[in-house]
Protein backbone atom coordinates (compact mmCIF):
# COMPACT_ATOMS: atom_id res chain seq x y z
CA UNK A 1 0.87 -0.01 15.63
CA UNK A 2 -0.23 -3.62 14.75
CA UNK A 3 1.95 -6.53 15.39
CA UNK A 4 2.20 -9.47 12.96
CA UNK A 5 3.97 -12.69 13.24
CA UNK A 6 6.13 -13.17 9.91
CA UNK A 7 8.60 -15.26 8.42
CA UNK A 8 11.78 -13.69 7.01
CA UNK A 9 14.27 -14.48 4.20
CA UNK A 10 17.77 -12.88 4.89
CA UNK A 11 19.51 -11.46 1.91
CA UNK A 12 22.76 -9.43 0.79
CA UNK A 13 19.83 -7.21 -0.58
CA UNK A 14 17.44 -4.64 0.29
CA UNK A 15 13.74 -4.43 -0.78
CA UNK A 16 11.47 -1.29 -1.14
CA UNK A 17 8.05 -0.49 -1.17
CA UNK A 18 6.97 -0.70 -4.83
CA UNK A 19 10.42 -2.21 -5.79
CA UNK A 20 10.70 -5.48 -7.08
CA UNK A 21 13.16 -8.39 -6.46
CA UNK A 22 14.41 -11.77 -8.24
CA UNK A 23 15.10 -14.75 -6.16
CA UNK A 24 16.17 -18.32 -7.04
CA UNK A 25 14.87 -20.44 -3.64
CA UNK A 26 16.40 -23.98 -3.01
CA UNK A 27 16.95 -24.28 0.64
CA UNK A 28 14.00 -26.66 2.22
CA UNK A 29 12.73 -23.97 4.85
CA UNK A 30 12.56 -21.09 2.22
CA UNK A 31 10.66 -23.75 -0.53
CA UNK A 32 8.54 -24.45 2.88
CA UNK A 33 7.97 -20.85 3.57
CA UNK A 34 7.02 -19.99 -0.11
CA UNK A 35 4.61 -22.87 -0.06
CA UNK A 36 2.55 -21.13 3.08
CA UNK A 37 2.91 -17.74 1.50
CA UNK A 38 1.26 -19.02 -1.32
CA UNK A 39 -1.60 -21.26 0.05
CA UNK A 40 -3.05 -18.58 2.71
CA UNK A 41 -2.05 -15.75 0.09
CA UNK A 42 0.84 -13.53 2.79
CA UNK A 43 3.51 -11.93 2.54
CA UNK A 44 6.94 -12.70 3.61
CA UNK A 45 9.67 -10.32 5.55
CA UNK A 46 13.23 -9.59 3.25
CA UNK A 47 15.53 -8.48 5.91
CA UNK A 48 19.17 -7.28 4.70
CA UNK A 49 21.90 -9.37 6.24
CA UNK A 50 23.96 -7.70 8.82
CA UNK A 51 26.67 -10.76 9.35
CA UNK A 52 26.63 -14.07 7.90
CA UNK A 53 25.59 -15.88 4.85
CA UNK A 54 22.04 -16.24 2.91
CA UNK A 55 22.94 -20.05 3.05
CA UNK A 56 23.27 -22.87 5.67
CA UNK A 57 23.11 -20.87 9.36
CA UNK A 58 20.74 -18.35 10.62
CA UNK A 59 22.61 -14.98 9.86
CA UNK A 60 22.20 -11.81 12.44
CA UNK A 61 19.96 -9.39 10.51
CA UNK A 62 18.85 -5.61 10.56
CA UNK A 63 15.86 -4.98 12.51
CA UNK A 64 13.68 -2.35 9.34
CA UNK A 65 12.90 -4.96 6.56
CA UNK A 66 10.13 -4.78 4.17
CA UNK A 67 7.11 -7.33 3.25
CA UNK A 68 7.65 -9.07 -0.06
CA UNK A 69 4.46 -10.35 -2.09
CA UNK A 70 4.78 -12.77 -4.77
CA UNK A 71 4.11 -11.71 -7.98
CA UNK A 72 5.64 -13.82 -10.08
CA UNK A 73 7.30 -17.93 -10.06
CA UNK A 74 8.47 -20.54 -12.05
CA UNK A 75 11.62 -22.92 -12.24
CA UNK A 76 14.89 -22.47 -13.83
CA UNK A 77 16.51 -24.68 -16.07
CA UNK A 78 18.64 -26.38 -12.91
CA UNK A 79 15.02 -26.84 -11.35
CA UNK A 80 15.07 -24.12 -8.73
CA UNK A 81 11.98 -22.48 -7.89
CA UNK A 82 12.27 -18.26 -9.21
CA UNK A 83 10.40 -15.63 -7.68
CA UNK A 84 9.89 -12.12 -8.65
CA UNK A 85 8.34 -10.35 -5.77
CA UNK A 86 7.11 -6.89 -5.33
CA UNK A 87 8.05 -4.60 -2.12
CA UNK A 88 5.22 -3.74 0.32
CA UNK A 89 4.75 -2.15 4.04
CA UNK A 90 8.16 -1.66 5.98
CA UNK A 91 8.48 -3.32 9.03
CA UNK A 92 10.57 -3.36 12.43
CA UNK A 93 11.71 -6.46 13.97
CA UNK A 94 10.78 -6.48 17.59
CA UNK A 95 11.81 -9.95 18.08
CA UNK A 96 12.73 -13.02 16.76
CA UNK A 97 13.19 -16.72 16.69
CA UNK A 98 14.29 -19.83 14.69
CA UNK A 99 12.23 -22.10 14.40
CA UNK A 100 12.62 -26.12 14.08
CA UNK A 101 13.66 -25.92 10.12
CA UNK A 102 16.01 -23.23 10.70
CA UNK A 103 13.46 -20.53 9.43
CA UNK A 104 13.91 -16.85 11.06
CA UNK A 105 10.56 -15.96 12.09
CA UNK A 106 9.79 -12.45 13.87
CA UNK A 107 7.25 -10.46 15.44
CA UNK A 108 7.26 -7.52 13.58
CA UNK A 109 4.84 -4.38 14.16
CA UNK A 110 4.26 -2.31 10.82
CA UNK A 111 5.53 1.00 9.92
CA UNK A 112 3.45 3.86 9.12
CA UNK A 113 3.76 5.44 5.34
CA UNK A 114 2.42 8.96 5.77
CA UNK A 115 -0.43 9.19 3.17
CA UNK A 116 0.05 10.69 -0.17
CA UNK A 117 2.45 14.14 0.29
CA UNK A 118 2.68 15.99 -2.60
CA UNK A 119 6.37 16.14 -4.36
CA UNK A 120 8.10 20.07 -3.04
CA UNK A 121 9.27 22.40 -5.43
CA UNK A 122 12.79 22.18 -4.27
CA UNK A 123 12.90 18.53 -4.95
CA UNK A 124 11.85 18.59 -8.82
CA UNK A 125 15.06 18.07 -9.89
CA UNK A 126 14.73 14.83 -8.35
CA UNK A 127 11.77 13.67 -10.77
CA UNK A 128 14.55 14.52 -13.65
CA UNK A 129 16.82 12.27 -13.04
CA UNK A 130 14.31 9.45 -11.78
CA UNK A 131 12.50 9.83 -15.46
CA UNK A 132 15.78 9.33 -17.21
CA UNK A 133 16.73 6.11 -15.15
CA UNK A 134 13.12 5.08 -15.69
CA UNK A 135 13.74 5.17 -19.59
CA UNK A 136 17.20 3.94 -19.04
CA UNK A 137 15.42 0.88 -17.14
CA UNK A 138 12.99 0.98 -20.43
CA UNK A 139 10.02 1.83 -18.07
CA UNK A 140 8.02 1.68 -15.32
CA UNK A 141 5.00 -1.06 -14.84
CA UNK A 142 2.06 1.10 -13.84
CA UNK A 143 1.70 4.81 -14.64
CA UNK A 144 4.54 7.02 -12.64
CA UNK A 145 3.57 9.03 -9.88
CA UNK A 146 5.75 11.86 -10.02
CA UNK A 147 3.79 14.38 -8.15
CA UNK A 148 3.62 11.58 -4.69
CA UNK A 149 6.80 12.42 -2.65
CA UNK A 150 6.80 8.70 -1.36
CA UNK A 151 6.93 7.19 -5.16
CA UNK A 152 9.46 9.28 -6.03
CA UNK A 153 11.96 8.62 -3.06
CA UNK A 154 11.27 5.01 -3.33
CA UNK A 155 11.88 4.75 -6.62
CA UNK A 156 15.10 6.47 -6.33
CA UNK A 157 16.47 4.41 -3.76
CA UNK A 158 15.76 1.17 -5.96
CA UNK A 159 17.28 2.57 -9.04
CA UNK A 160 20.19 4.70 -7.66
CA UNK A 161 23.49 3.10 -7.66
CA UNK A 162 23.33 3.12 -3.84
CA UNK A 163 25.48 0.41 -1.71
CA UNK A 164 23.30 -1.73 0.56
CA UNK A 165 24.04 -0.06 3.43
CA UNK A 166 22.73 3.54 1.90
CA UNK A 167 19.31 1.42 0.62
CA UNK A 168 19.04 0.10 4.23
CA UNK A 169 19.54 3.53 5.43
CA UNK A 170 17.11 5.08 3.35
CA UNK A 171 14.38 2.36 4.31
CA UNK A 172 14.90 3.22 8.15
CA UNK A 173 13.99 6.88 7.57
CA UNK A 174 10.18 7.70 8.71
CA UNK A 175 9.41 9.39 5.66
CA UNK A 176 9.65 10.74 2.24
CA UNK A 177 11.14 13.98 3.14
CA UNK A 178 14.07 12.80 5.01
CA UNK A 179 14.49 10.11 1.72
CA UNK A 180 14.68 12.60 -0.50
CA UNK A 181 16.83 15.45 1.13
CA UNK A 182 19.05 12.68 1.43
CA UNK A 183 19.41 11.71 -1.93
CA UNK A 184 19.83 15.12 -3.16
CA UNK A 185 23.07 15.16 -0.61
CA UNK A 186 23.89 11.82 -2.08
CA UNK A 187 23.56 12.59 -5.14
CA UNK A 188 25.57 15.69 -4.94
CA UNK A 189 28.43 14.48 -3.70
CA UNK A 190 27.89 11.91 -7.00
CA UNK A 191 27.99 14.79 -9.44
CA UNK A 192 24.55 14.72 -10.34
């Protein structure tokens, strides 16, 4: 497993590989973060906030996060510097440390995504309901992969109506099979 050092941006949200994210960034340490990310081209770690606040003091955080790459910035009206960032490897926290400015910073060894598994049988019913919240969503950027077990289950957890704490859940689990058995619980007990 290789080891990394990365910065990390707490939020009250949870990022997946291939999902995307909206942020407004105002805090000096985050605008200083971005700045790096940009210049040398890397990544940044969104970590889902266990206790505390996304403002003012370091909050206590989850240890599985996942990379975030910039895709997309620009300011609002107010000024703020907008990002739309795209979901990338999954990580574990191993440790971590604050640094001068207050930014969380973490050595982080990546998890491995098992290769390409085709979709089972028993969980077509899954790519149903994922096409209808695609069209519901009014698309998906890219063409769909609806045969790749790991699309599909990823996908799902980003569009699902899923409470944090079921996204971060679903993020921990070492693969697609265990993501999607669970959402077919999940979304049994939802009526689906």
């Amino acid at each position: 497993m290789s080891q990394e050092i990365l910065p990390l941006f707490p939020l009250h949200a949870v990022l997946v590989p291939g999902g995307t994210l909206e942020a407004r960034i105002f805090e000096p340490r985050y605008l200083d973060m971005v700045g790096r990310c940009m210049r040398r081209g890397g990544g940044f770690g969104v970590v889902m906030i266990r206790h505390g606040s996304e403002v003012g003091e370091v909050p206590e955080v989850v240890e599985v996060g996942c990379e975030a790459r910039i895709v997309d910035w620009g300011r609002t009206p107010d000024g703020l510097l907008s990002l739309r960032v795209e979901g990338a490897r999954r990580f574990r926290v191993l440790e971590s440390d604050v640094e001068a400015d207050r930014l969380l910073v973490a050595q982080v060894c990546w998890l491995e995504e098992p290769p390409v598994t085709e979709l089972s049988p028993r969980h077509l019913g899954l790519v149903g309901i994922l096409q209808q919240l695609l069209r519901e969503r009014g698309g998906e950027e890219g063409a769909p992969r609806f045969h790749d077990a790991s699309w599909v289950s990823w996908r799902l957890s980003e569009l699902l109506p899923l409470s944090l704490e079921q996204r971060q859940a679903l993020l921990s689990m070492p693969g697609p099979s265990e993501r999607l058995a669970w959402l077919e619980s999940v979304l049994s007990e939802m009526g689906r």
